[in-house]
C-alpha atoms as a PDB file:
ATOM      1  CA  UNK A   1     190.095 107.609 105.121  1.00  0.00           C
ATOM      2  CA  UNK A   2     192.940 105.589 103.577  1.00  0.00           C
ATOM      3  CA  UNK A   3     194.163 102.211 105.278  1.00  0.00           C
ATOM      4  CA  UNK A   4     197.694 103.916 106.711  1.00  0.00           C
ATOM      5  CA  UNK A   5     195.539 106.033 109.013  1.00  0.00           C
ATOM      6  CA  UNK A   6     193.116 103.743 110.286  1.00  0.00           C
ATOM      7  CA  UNK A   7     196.442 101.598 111.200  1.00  0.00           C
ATOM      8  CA  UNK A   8     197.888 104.412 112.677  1.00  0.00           C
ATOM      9  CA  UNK A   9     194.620 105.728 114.352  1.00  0.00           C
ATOM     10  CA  UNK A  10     193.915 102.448 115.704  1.00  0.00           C
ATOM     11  CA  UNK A  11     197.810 101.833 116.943  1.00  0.00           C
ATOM     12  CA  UNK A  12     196.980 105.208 118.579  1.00  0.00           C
ATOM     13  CA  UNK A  13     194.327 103.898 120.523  1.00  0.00           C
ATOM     14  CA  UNK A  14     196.004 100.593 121.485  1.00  0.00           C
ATOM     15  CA  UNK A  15     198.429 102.927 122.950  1.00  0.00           C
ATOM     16  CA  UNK A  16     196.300 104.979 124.571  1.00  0.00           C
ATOM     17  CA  UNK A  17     194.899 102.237 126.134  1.00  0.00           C
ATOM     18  CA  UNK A  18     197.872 100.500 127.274  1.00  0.00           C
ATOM     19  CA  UNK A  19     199.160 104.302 128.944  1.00  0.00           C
ATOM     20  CA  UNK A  20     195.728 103.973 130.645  1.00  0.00           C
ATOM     21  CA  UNK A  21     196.214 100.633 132.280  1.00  0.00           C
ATOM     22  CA  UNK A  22     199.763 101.731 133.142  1.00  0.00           C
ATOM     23  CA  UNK A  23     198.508 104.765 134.850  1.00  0.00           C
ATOM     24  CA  UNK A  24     194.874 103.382 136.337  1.00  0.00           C
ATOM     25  CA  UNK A  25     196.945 101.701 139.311  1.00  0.00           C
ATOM     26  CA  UNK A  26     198.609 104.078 140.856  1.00  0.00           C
ATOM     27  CA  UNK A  27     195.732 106.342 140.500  1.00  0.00           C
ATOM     28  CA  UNK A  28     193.121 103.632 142.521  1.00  0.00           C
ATOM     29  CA  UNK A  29     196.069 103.180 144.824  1.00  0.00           C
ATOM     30  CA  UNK A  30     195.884 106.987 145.879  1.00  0.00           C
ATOM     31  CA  UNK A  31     192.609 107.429 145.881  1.00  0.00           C
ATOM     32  CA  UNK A  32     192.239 104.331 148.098  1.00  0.00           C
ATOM     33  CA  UNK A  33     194.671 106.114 150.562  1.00  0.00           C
ATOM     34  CA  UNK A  34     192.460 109.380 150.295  1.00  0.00           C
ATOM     35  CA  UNK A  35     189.045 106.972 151.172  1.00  0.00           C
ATOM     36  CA  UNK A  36     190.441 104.988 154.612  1.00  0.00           C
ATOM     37  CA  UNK A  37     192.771 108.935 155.719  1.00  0.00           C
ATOM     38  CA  UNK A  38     190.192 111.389 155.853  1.00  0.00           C
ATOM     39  CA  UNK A  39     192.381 114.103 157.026  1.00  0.00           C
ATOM     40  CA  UNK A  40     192.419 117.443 155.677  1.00  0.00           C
ATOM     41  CA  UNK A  41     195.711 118.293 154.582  1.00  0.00           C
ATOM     42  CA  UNK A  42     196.037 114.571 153.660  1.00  0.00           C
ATOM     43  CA  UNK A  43     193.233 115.174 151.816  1.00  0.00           C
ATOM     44  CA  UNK A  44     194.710 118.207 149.868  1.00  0.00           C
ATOM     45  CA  UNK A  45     198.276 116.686 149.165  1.00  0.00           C
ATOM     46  CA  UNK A  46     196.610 113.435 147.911  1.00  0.00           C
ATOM     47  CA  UNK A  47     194.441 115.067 145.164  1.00  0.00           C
ATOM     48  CA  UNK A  48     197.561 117.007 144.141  1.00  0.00           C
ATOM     49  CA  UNK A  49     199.577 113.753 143.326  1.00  0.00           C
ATOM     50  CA  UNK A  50     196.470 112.305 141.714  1.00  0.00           C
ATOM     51  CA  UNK A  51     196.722 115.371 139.478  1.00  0.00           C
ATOM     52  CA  UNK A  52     200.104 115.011 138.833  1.00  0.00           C
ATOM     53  CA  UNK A  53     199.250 111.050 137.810  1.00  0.00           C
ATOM     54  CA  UNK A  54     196.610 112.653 135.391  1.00  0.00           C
ATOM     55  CA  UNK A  55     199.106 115.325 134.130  1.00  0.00           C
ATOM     56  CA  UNK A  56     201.725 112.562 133.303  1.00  0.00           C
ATOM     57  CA  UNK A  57     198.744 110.544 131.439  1.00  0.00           C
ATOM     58  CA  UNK A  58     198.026 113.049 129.176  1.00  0.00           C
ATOM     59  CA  UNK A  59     201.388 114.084 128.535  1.00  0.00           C
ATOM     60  CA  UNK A  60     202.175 110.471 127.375  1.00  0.00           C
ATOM     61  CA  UNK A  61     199.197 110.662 124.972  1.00  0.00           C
ATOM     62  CA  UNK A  62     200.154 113.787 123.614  1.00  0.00           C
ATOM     63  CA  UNK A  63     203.375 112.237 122.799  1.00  0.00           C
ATOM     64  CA  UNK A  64     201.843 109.293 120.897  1.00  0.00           C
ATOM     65  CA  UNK A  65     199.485 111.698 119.435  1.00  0.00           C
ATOM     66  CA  UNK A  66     202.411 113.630 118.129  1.00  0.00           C
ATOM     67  CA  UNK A  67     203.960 109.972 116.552  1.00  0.00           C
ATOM     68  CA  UNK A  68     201.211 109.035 114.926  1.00  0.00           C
ATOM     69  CA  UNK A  69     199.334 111.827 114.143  1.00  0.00           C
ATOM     70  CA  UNK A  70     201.737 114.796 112.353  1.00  0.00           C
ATOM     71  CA  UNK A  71     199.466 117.247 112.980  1.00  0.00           C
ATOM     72  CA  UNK A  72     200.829 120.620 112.816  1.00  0.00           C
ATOM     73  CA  UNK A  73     199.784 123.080 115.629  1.00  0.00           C
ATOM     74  CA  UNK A  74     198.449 126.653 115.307  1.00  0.00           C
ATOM     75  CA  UNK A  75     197.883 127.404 119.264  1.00  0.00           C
ATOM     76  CA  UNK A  76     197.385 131.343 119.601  1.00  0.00           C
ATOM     77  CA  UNK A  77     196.343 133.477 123.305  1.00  0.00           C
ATOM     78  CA  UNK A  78     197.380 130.918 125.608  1.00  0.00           C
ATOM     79  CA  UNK A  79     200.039 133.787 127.036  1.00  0.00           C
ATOM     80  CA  UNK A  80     199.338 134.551 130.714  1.00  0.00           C
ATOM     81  CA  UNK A  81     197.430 131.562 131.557  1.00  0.00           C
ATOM     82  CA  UNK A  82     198.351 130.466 134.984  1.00  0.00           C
ATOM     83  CA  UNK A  83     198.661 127.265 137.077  1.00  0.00           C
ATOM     84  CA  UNK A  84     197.342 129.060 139.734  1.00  0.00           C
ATOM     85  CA  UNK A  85     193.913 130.690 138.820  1.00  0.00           C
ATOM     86  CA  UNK A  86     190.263 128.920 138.550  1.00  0.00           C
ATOM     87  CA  UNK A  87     188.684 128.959 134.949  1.00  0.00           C
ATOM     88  CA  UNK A  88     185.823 128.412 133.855  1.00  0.00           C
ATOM     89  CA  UNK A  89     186.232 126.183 130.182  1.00  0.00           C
ATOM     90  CA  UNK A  90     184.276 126.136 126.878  1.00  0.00           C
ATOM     91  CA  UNK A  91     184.761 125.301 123.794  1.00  0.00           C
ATOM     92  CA  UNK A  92     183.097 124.452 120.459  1.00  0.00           C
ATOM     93  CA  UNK A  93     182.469 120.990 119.830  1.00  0.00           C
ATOM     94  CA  UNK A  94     182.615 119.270 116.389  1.00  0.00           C
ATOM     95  CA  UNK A  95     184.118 115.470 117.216  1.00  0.00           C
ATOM     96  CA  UNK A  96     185.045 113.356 120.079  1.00  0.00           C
ATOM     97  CA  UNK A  97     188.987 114.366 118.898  1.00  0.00           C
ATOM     98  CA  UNK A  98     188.127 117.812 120.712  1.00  0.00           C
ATOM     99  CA  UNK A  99     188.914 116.683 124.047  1.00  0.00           C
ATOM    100  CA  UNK A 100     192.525 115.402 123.182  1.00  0.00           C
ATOM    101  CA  UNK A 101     192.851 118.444 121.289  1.00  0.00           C
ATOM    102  CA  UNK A 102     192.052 120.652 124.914  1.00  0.00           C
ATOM    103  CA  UNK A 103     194.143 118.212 127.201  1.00  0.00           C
ATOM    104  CA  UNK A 104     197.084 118.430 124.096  1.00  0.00           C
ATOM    105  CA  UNK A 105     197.097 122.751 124.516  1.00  0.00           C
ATOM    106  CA  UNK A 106     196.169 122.821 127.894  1.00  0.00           C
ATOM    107  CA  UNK A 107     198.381 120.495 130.212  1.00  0.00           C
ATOM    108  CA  UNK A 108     200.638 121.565 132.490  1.00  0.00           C
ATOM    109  CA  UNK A 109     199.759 124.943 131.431  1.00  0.00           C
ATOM    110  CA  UNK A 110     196.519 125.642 133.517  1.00  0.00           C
ATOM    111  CA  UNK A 111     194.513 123.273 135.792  1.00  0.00           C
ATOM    112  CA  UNK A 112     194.028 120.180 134.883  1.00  0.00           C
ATOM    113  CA  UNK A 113     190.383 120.675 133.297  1.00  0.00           C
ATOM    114  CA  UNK A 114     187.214 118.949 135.179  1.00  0.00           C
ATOM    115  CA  UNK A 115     184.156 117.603 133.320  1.00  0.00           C
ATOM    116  CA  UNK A 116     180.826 118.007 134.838  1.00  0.00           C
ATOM    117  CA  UNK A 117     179.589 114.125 134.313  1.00  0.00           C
ATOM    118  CA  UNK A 118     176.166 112.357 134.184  1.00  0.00           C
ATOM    119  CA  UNK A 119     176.002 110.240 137.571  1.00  0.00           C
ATOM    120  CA  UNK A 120     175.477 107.221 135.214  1.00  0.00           C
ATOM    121  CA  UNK A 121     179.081 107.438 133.723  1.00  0.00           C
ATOM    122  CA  UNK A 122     180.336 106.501 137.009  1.00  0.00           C
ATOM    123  CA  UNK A 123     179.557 102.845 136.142  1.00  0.00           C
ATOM    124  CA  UNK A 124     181.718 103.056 132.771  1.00  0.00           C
ATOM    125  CA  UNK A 125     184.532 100.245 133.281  1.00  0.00           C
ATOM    126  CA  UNK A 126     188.032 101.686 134.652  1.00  0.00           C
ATOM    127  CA  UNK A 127     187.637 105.138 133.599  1.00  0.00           C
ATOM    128  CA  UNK A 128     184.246 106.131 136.180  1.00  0.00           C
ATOM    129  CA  UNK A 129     186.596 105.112 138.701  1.00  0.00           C
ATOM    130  CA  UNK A 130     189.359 106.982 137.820  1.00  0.00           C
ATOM    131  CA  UNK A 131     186.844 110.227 136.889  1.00  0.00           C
ATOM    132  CA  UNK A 132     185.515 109.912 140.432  1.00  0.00           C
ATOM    133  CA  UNK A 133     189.227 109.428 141.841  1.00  0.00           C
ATOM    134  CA  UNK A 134     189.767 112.732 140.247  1.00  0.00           C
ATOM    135  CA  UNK A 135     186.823 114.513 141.659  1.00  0.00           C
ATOM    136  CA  UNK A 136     185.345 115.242 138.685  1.00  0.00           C
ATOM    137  CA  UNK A 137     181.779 116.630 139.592  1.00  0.00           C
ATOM    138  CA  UNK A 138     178.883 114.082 139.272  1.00  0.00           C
ATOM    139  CA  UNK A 139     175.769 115.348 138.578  1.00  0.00           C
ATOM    140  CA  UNK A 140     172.261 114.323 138.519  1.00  0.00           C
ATOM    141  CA  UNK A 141     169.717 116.529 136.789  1.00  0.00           C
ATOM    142  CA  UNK A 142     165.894 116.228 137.382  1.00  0.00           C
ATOM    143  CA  UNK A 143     163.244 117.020 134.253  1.00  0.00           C
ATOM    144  CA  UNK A 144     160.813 119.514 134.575  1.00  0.00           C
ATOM    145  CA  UNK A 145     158.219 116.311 135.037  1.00  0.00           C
ATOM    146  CA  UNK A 146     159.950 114.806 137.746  1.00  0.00           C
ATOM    147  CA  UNK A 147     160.241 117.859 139.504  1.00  0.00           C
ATOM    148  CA  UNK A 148     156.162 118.451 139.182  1.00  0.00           C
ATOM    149  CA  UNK A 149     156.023 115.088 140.376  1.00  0.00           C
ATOM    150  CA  UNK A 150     158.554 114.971 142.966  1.00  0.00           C
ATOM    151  CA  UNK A 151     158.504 118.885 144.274  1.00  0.00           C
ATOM    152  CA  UNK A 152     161.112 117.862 147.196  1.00  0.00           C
ATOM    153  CA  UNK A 153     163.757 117.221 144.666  1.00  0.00           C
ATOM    154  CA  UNK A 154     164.076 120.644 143.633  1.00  0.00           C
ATOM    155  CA  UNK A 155     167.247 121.875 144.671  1.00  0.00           C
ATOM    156  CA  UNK A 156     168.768 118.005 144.795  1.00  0.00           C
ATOM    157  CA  UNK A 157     170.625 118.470 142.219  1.00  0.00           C
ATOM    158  CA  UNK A 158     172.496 122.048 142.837  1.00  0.00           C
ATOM    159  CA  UNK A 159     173.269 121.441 146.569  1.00  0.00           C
ATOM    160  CA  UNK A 160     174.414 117.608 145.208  1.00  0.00           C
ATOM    161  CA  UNK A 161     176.939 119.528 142.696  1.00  0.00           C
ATOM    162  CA  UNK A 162     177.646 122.342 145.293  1.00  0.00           C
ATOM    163  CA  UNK A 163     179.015 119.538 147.845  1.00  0.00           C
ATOM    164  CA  UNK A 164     181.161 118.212 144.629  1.00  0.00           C
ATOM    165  CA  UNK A 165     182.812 121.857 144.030  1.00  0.00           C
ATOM    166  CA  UNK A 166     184.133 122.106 147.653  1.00  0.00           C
ATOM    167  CA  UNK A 167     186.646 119.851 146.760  1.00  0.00           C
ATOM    168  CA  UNK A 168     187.636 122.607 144.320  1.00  0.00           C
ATOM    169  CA  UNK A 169     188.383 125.408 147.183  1.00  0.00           C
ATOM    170  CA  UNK A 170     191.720 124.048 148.417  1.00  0.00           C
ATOM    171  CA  UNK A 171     193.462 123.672 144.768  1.00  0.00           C
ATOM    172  CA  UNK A 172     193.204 125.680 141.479  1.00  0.00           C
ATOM    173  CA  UNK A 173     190.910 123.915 138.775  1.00  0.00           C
ATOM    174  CA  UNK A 174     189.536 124.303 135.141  1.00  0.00           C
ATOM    175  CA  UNK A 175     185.978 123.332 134.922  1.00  0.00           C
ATOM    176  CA  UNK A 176     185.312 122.471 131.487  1.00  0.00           C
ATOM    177  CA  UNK A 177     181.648 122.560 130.108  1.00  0.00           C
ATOM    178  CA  UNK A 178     180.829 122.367 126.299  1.00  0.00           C
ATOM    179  CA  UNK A 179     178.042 125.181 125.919  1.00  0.00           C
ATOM    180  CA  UNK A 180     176.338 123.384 122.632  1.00  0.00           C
ATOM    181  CA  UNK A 181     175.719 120.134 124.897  1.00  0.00           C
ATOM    182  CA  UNK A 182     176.597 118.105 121.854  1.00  0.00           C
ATOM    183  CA  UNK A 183     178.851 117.721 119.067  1.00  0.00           C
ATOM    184  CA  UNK A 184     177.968 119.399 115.973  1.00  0.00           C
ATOM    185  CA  UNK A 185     176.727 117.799 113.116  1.00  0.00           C
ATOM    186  CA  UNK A 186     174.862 119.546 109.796  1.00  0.00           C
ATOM    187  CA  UNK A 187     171.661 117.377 110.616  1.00  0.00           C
ATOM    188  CA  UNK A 188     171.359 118.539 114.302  1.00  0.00           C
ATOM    189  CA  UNK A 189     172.112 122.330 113.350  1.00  0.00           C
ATOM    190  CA  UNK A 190     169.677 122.294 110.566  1.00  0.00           C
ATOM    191  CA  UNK A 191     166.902 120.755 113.202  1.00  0.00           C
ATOM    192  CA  UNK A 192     167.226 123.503 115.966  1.00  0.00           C
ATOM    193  CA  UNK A 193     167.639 125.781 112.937  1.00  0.00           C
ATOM    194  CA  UNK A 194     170.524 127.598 114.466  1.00  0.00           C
ATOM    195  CA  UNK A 195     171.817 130.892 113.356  1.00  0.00           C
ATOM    196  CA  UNK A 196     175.334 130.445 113.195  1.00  0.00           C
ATOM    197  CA  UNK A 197     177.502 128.553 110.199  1.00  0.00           C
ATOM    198  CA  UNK A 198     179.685 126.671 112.302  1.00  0.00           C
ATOM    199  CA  UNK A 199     178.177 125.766 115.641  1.00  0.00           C
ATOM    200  CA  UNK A 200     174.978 124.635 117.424  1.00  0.00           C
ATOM    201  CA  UNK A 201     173.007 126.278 119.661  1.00  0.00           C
ATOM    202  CA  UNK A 202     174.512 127.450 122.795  1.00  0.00           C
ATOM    203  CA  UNK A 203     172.845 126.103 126.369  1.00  0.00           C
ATOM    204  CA  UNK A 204     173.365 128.802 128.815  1.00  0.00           C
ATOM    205  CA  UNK A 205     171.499 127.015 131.415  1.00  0.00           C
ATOM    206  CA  UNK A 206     174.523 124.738 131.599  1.00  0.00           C
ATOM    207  CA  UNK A 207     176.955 127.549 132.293  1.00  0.00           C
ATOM    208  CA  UNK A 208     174.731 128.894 134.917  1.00  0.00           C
ATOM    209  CA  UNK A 209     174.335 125.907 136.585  1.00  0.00           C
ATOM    210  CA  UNK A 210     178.354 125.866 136.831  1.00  0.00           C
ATOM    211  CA  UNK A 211     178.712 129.216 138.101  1.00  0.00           C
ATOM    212  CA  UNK A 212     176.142 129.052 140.888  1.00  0.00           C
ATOM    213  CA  UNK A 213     177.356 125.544 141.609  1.00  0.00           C
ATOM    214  CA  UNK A 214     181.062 127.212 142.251  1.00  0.00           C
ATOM    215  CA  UNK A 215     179.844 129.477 144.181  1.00  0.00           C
ATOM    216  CA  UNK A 216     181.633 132.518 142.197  1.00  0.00           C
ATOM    217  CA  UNK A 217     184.778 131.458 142.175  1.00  0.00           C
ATOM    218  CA  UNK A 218     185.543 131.269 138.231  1.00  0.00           C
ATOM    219  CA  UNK A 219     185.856 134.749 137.192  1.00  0.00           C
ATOM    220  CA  UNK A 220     188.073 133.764 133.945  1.00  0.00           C
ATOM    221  CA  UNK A 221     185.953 132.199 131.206  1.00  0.00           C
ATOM    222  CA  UNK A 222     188.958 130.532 128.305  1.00  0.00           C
ATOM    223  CA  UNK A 223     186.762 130.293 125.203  1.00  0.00           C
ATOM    224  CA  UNK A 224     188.892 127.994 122.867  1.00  0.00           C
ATOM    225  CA  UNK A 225     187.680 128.002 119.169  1.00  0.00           C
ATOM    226  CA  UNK A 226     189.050 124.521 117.018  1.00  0.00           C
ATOM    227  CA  UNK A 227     189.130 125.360 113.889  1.00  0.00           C
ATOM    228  CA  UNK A 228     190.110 121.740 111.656  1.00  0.00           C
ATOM    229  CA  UNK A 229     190.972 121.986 107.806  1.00  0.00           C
ATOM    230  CA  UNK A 230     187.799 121.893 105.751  1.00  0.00           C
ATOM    231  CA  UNK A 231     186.605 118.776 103.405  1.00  0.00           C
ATOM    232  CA  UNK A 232     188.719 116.543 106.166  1.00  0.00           C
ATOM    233  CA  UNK A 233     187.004 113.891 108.376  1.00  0.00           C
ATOM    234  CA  UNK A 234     186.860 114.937 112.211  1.00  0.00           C
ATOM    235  CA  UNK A 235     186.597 111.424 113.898  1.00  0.00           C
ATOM    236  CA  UNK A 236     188.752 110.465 116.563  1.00  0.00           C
ATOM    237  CA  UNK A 237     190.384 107.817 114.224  1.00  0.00           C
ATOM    238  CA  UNK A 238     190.821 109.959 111.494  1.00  0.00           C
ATOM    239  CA  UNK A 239     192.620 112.430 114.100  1.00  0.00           C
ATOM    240  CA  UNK A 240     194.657 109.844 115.460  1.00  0.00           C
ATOM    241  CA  UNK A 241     196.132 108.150 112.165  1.00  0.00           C
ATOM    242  CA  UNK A 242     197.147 111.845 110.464  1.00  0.00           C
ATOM    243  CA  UNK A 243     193.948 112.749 108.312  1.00  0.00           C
ATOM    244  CA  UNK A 244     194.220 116.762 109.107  1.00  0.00           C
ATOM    245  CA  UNK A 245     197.683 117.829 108.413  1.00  0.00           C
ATOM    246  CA  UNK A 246     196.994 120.921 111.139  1.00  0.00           C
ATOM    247  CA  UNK A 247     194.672 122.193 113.360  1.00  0.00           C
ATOM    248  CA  UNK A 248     194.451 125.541 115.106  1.00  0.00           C
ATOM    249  CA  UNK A 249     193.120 126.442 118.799  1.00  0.00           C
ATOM    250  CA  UNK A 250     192.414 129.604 119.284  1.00  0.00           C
ATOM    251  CA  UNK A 251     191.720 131.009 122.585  1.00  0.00           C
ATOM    252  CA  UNK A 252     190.302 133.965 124.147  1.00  0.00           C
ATOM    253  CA  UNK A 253     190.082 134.834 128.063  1.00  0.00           C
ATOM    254  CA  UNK A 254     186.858 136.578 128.877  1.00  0.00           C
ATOM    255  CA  UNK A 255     186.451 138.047 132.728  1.00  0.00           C
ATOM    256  CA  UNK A 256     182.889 136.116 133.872  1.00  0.00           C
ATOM    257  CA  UNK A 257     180.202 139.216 135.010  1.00  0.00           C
ATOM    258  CA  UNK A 258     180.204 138.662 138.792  1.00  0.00           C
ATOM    259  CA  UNK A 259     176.029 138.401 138.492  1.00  0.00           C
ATOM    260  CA  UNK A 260     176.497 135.125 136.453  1.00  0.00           C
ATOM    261  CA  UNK A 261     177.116 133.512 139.306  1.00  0.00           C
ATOM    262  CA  UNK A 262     173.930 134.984 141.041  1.00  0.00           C
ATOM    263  CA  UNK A 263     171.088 134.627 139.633  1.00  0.00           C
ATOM    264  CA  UNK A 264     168.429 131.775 139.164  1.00  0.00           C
ATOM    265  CA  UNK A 265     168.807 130.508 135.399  1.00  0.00           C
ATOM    266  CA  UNK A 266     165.699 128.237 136.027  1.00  0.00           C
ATOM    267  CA  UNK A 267     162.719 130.704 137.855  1.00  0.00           C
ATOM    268  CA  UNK A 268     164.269 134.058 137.016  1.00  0.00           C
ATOM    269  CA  UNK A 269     163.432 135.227 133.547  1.00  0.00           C
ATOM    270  CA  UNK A 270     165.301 138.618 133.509  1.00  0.00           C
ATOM    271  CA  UNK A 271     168.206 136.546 134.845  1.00  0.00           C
ATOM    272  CA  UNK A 272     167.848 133.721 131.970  1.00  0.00           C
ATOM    273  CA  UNK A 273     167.256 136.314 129.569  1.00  0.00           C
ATOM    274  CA  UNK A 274     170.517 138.007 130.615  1.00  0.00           C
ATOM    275  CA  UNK A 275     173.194 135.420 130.733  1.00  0.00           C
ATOM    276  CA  UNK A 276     171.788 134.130 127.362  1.00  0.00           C
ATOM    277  CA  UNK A 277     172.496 137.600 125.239  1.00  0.00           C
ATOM    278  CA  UNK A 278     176.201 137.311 126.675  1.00  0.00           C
ATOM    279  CA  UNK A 279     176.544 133.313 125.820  1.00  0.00           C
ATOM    280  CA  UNK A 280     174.958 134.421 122.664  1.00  0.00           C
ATOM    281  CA  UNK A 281     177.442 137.151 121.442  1.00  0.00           C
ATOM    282  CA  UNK A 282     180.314 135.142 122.450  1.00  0.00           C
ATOM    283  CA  UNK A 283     178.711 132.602 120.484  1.00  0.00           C
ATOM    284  CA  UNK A 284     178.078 134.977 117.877  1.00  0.00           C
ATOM    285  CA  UNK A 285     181.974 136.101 117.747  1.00  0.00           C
ATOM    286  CA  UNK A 286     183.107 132.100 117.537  1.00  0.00           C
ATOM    287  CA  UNK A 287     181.485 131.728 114.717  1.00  0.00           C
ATOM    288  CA  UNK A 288     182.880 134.758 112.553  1.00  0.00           C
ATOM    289  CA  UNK A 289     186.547 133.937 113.885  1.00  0.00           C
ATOM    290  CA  UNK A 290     185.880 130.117 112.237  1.00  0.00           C
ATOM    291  CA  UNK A 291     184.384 131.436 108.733  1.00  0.00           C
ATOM    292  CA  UNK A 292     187.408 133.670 108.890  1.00  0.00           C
ATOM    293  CA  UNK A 293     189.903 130.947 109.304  1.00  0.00           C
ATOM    294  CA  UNK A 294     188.321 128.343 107.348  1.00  0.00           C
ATOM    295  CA  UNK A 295     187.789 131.200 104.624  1.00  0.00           C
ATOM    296  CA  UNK A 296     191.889 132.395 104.879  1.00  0.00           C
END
């Protein structure tokens, strides 16, 4: 990486940041109103401007992407999204720059997208705040040991995550959840020996978690595929400061199998079994549409 775009990556991030601490006020100051007027349709019109807050966040980071960045973008099947429709939201995930990349193709043009968050991240300075303002699901997962130590937690952390989703009834979202759990790195997808070229291992039990947490009401699944130009680096930094001259974002709306949202990923084995072979050939079809691009 060459010293003009780490000093344009980091100039990047010192404007991100300041566009954060612009923003952060207004957003605790409506989400204080939503805490001391619990009224429903209060309620409702309140998380819509705190959307709107988020909306006009990202849209000023986008633009000081676009300044400092150059990238060139190759967006393709993002016709016939709507505003107005619940998604479901995956993606492949190769660098902390992937997230940018999503809000960059995605805002304003569908819902803006909700991560499913470890409880603990609710302590991270400013930003848990603002992530809880935003009702963006947290969620607290018990092991297979503390469950067989603890038997009344099962179900704790569904009905926990269930109560979080409500929220979600009133006004369209995008629930985004990264199937592979991680980013992708050569050491991690030689480990779990994974048979794909470009991507790790999907999780399924994540995406059934989602769907039985929501209750069935994603029936769209947008499977975006990033593609960056080979031998470049993919940190954020690199990103930010203009190391890939383009990137393309490829997306493909899948309907979601109304049984996803049924079954019992953790003590039903025909059920587990099931939802994996579709994650799996989706998975499968990601993976030959990046060789193909990165082979063009």
């Amino acid at each position: 990486m060459t010293p003009i775009i780490k000093l344009r990556g980091i100039l990047a991030l010192v404007g991100i940041t300041l566009n954060t601490l612009l923003m952060i006020g207004p957003l605790y100051l409506f989400a204080l109103l939503r805490l001391v007027l619990p009224f429903h349709p209060v309620q409702v019109a309140l998380a819509r401007v705190l959307v709107v807050i988020a909306e006009s966040w990202m849209a000023v980071n986008n633009a000081i992407i676009g300044l400092t960045s150059g990238v060139r973008w190759r967006v393709e099947g993002m016709e016939g999204l709507a505003r107005r429709e619940w998604y479901l939201v995956t993606s492949n995930h190769q660098s902390w720059a992937d997230i940018l990349v999503l809000q960059k193709v995605t805002n304003r043009r569908v819902p803006s997208l909700k991560f499913f968050l470890k409880q603990e991240l609710i302590w991270v300075p400013l930003l848990g705040l603002a992530w809880w303002a935003l009702d963006f699901p947290f969620m607290k997962r018990y092991t297979r040991a503390q469950l067989e130590k603890h038997p009344e937690l099962k179900g704790k952390d569904m009905e926990t995550t269930r109560r979080a989703c409500a929220k979600y009834a009133h006004f369209p979202v995008s629930v985004m959840n990264f199937f592979e759990g991680t980013r992708f790195t050569r050491a991690k997808h030689d480990e779990q020996g994974s048979p794909y070229l470009h991507l790790l291992k999907p999780k399924a039990g994540g995406a059934a978690f989602t769907l039985k947490a929501m209750g069935g009401q994603l029936h769209k699944l947008l499977d975006f595929t990033i593609v960056y130009p080979p031998n470049t680096t993919r940190s954020l930094l690199g990103f930010l400061g203009g190391a890939m001259d383009e990137v393309q974002v490829i997306v493909h709306q899948r309907p979601i199998p109304d049984w996803a949202a049924e079954g019992d990923y953790e003590n039903d084995p025909e059920f587990r079994a099931r939802i994996q072979a579709w994650i799996s050939e989706i998975w499968a079809e990601k993976d030959a549409l990046i060789q193909s691009r990165l082979s063009a």
